[in-house]
Protein backbone atom coordinates (compact mmCIF):
# COMPACT_ATOMS: atom_id res chain seq x y z
CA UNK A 1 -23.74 -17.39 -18.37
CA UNK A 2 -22.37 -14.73 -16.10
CA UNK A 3 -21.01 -11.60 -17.43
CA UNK A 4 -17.35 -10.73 -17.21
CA UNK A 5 -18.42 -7.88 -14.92
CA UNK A 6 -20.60 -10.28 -12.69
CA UNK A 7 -17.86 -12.63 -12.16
CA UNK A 8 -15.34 -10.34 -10.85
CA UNK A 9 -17.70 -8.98 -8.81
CA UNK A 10 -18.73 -12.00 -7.41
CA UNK A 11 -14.97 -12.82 -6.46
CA UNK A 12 -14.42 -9.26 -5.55
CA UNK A 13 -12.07 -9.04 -8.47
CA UNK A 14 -11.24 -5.59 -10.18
CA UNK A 15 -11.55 -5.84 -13.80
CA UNK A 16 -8.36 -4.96 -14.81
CA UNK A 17 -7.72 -8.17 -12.67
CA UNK A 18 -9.70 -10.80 -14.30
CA UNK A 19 -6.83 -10.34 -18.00
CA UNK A 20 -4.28 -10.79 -15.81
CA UNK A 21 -1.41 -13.06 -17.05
CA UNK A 22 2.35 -13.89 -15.60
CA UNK A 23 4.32 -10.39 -15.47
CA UNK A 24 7.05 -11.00 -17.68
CA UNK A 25 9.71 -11.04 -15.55
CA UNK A 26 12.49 -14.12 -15.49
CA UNK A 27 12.19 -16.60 -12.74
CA UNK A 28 15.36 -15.07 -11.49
CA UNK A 29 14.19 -11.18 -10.92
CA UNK A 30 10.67 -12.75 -9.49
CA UNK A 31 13.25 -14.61 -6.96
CA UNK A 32 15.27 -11.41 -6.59
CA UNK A 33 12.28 -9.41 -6.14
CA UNK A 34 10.58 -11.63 -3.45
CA UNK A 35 14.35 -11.34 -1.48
CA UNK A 36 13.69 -7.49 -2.07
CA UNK A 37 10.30 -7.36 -0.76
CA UNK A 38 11.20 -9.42 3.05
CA UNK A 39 14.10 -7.17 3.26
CA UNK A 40 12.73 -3.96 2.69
CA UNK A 41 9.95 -4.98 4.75
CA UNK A 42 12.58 -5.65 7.68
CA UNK A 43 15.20 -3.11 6.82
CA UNK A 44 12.83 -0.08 4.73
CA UNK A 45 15.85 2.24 5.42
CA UNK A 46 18.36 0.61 3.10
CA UNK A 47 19.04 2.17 0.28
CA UNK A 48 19.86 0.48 -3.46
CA UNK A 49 23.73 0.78 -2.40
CA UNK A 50 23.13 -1.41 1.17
CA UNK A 51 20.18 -3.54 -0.05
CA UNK A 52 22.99 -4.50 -3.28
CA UNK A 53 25.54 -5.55 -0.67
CA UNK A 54 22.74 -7.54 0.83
CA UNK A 55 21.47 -9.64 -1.92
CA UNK A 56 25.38 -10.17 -2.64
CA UNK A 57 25.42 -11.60 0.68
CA UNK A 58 22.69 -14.07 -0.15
CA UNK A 59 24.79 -15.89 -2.82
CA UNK A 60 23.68 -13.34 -5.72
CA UNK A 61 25.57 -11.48 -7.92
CA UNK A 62 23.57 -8.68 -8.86
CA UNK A 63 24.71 -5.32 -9.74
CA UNK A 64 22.93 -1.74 -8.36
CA UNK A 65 21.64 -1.10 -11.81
CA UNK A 66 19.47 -4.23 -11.52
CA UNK A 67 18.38 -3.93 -7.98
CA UNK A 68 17.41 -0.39 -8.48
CA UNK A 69 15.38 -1.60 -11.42
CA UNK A 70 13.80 -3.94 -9.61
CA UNK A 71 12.75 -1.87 -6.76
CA UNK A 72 11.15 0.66 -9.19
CA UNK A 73 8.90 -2.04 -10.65
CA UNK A 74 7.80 -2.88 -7.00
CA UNK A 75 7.53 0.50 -5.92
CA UNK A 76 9.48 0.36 -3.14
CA UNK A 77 11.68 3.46 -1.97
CA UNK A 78 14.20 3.61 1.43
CA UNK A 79 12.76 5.90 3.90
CA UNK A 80 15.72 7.88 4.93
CA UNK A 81 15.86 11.80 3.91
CA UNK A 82 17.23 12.44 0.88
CA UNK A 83 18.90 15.33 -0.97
CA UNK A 84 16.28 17.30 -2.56
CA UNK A 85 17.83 16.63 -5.95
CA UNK A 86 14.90 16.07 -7.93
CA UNK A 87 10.93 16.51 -7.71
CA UNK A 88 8.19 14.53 -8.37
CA UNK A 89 5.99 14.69 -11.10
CA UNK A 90 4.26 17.95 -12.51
CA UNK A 91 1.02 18.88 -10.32
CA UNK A 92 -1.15 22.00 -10.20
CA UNK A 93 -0.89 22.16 -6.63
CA UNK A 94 1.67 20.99 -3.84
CA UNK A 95 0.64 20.50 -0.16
CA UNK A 96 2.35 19.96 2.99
CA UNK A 97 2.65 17.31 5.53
CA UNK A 98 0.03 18.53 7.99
CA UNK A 99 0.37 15.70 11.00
CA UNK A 100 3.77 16.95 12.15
CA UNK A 101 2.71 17.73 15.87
CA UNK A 102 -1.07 16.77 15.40
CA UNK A 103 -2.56 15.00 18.42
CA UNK A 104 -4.41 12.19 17.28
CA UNK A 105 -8.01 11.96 19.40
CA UNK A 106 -10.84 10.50 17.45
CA UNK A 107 -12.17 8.42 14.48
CA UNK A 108 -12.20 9.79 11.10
CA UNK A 109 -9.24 12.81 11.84
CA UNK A 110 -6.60 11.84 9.54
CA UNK A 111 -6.78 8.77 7.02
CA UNK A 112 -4.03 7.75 4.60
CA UNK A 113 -3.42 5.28 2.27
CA UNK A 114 -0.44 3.33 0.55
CA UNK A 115 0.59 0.64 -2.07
CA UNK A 116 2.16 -1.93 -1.86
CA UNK A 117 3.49 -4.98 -3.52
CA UNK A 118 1.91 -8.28 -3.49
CA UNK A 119 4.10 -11.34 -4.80
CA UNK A 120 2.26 -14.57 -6.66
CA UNK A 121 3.59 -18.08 -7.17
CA UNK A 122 4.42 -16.45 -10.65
CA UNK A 123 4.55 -12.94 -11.15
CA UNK A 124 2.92 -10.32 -8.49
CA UNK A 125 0.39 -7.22 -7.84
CA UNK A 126 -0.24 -4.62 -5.76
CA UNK A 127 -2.44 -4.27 -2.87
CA UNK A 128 -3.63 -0.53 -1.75
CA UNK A 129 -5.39 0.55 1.38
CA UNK A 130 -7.29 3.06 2.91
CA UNK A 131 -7.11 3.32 6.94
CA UNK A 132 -7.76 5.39 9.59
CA UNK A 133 -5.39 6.44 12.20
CA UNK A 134 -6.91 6.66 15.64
CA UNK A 135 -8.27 3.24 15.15
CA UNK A 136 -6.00 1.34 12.52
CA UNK A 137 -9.23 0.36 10.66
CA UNK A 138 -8.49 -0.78 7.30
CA UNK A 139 -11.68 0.79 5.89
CA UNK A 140 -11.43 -0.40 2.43
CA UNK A 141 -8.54 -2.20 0.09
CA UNK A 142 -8.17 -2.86 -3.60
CA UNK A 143 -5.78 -5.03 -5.63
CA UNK A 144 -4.30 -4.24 -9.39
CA UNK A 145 -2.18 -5.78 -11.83
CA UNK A 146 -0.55 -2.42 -12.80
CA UNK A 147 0.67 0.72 -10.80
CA UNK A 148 -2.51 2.70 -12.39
CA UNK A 149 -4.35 5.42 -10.33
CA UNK A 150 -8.22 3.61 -11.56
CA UNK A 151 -7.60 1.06 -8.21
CA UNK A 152 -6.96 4.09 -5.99
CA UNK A 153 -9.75 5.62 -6.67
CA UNK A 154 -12.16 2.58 -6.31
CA UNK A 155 -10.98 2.27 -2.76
CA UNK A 156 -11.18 5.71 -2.12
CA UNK A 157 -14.43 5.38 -3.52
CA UNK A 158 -15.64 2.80 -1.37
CA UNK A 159 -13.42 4.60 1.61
CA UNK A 160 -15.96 7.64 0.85
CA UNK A 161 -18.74 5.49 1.57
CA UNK A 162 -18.25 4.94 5.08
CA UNK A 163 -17.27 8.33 6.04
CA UNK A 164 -15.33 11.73 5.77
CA UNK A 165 -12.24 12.51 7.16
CA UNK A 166 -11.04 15.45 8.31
CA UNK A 167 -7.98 15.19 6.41
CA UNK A 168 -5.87 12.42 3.90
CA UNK A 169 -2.45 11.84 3.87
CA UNK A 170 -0.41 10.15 1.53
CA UNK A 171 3.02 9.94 -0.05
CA UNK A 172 3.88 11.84 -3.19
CA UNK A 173 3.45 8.49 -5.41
CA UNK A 174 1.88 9.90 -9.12
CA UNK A 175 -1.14 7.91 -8.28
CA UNK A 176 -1.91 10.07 -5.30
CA UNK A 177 -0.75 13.78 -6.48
CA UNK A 178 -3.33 13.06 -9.68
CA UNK A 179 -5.74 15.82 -10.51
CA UNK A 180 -8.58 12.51 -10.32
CA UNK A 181 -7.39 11.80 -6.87
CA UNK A 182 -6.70 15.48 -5.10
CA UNK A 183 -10.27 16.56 -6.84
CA UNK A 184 -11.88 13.49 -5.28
CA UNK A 185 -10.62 14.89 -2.03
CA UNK A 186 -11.04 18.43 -2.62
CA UNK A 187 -15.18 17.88 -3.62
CA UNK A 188 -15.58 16.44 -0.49
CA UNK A 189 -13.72 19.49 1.49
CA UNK A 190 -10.69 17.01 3.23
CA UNK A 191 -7.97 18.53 4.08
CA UNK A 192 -5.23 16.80 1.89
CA UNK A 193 -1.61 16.27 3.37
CA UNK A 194 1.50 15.05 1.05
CA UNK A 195 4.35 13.00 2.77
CA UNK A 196 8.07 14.86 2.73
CA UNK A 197 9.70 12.56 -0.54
CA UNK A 198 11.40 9.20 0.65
CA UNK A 199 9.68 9.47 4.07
CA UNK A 200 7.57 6.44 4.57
CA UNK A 201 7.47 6.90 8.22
CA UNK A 202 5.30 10.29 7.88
CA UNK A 203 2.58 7.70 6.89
CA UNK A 204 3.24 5.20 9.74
CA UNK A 205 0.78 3.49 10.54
CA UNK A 206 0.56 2.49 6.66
CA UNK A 207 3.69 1.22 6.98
CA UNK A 208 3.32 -0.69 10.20
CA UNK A 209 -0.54 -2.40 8.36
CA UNK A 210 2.20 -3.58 5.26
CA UNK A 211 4.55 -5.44 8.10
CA UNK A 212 1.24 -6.97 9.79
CA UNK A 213 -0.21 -7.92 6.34
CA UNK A 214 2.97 -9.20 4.84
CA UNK A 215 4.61 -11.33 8.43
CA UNK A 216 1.43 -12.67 8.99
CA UNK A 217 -0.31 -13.68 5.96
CA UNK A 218 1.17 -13.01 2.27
CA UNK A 219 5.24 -14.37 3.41
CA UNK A 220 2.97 -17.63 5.14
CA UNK A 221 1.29 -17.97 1.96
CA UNK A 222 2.11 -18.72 -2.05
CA UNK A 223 -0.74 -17.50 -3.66
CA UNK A 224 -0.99 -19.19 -7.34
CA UNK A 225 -3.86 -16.87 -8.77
CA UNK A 226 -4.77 -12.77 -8.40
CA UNK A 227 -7.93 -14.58 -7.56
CA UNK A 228 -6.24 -16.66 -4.74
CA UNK A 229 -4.57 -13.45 -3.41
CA UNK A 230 -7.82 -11.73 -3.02
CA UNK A 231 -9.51 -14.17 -1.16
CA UNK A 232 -7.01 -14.62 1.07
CA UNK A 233 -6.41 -10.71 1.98
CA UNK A 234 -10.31 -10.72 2.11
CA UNK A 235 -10.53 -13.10 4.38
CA UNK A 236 -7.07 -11.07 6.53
CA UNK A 237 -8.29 -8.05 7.12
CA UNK A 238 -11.95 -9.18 8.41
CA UNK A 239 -9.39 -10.73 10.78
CA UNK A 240 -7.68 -7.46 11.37
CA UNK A 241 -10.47 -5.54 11.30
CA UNK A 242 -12.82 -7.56 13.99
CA UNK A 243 -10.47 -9.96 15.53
CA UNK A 244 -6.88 -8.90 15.91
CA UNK A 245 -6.24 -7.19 19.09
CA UNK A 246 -3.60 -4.01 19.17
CA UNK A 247 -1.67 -3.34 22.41
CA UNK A 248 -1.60 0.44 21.21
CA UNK A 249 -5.51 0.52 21.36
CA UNK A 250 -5.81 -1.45 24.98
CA UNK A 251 -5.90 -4.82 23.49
CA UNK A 252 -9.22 -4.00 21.26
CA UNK A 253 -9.65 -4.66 17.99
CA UNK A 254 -9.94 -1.48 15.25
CA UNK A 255 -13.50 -2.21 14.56
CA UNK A 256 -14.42 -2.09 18.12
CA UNK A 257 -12.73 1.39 18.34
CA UNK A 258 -13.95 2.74 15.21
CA UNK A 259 -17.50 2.13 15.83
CA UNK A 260 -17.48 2.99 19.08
CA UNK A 261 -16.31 6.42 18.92
């Protein structure tokens, strides 16, 4: 008989992944939630007060307190500025955003990398990635049950395998301003670069990946199992990768630009 360890990694399954039961939320939040997730992906400037009103529009009754709540567990955040009120999480070292002005020219200049959330027939995960700017190539992706910082760092991991950047940028998420995840970065002498807070669109090509993936695969989709969901973004981003064509890279494809540069 297989090992635990053997069958994830046969069906490309984190660990963490193979335990994973229903998240105990009521059929009603996983409803509210999935509303959440197509509007923020439309409108990722509303904040809790406009996407409230919305959802009230829909036919439910939901107060800001819950929607807020809600959008916490899915890690979703608008993108507008905001007051700078409050900071994140205690870190040894801050850095700035770096790519303000930056020309863009080549393979392997800036990557970044995001979260996101992932909804199931019952319950959901989340889904990051690792890409690289100049071509959009998704170079590596992992899926978790939890918002921990372990999946991160196996696609960095993998990311790492590939090649080096010159420098990573990501938002100021605690999974990303880690002392595991800045030393990763720092021991192999990238240049790290932190997102302004509440400003998706410094990382956004990210961003635009999350519209592709969700519009043309996960919102087609109900996936019943993690194991389902991973098979199916497995099998979407070889299409991305080698197949999809991108106006903003002359109707290639991001494999054909990043391994041809």
């Amino acid at each position: 008989m297989l090992s635990i360890v053997q069958q994830c990694e046969l069906l490309g399954l984190a660990r963490s992944s193979y335990y994973y039961e229903p998240v105990a939320e009521s059929e009603d939040n996983l409803l509210l939630m999935r509303l959440l997730d197509e509007q923020y992906t439309r409108t990722p400037f509303y904040g809790t007060r406009k996407m409230t009103a919305w959802v009230r529009t829909q036919g439910y009754p939901v107060d800001r307190k819950r929607v807020r709540r809600l959008l916490h567990v899915m890690g979703l955040e608008a993108i507008y500025p905001k007051p700078r009120t409050s900071l994140p999480g205690t870190v040894e070292h801050r850095y700035p955003y770096l790519l303000r002005g930056m020309r863009i020219e080549r393979c392997n200049q800036v990557w970044s990398c995001d979260i996101t959330y992932i909804r199931l027939a019952r319950g959901f995960i989340y889904l990051m990635a690792v890409i690289d700017w100049f071509s959009r190539y998704v170079l590596s992706w992992e899926i978790s049950v939890t918002l921990d910082t372990s999946f991160c760092l196996e696609a960095l991991d993998r990311a790492l395998q590939i090649a080096t950047p010159e420098l990573f940028n990501t938002d100021q998420g605690v999974q990303f301003t880690s002392t595991e995840f800045t030393n990763r970065l720092k021991a192999a002498a990238i240049r790290i670069s932190w997102d302004g807070r509440g400003r998706a669109l410094d990382n956004i090509f990210v961003e635009r990946l999350w519209r592709s993936v969700k519009y043309e695969e996960v919102y087609i989709k109900d996936y019943q199992s993690v194991a389902e969901a991973v098979s199916n973004l497995r099998a979407y981003f070889t299409f991305y990768n080698h197949e999809r064509l991108h106006q903003a890279l002359d109707y290639q494809t991001p494999a054909h630009v990043y391994t041809s540069r």
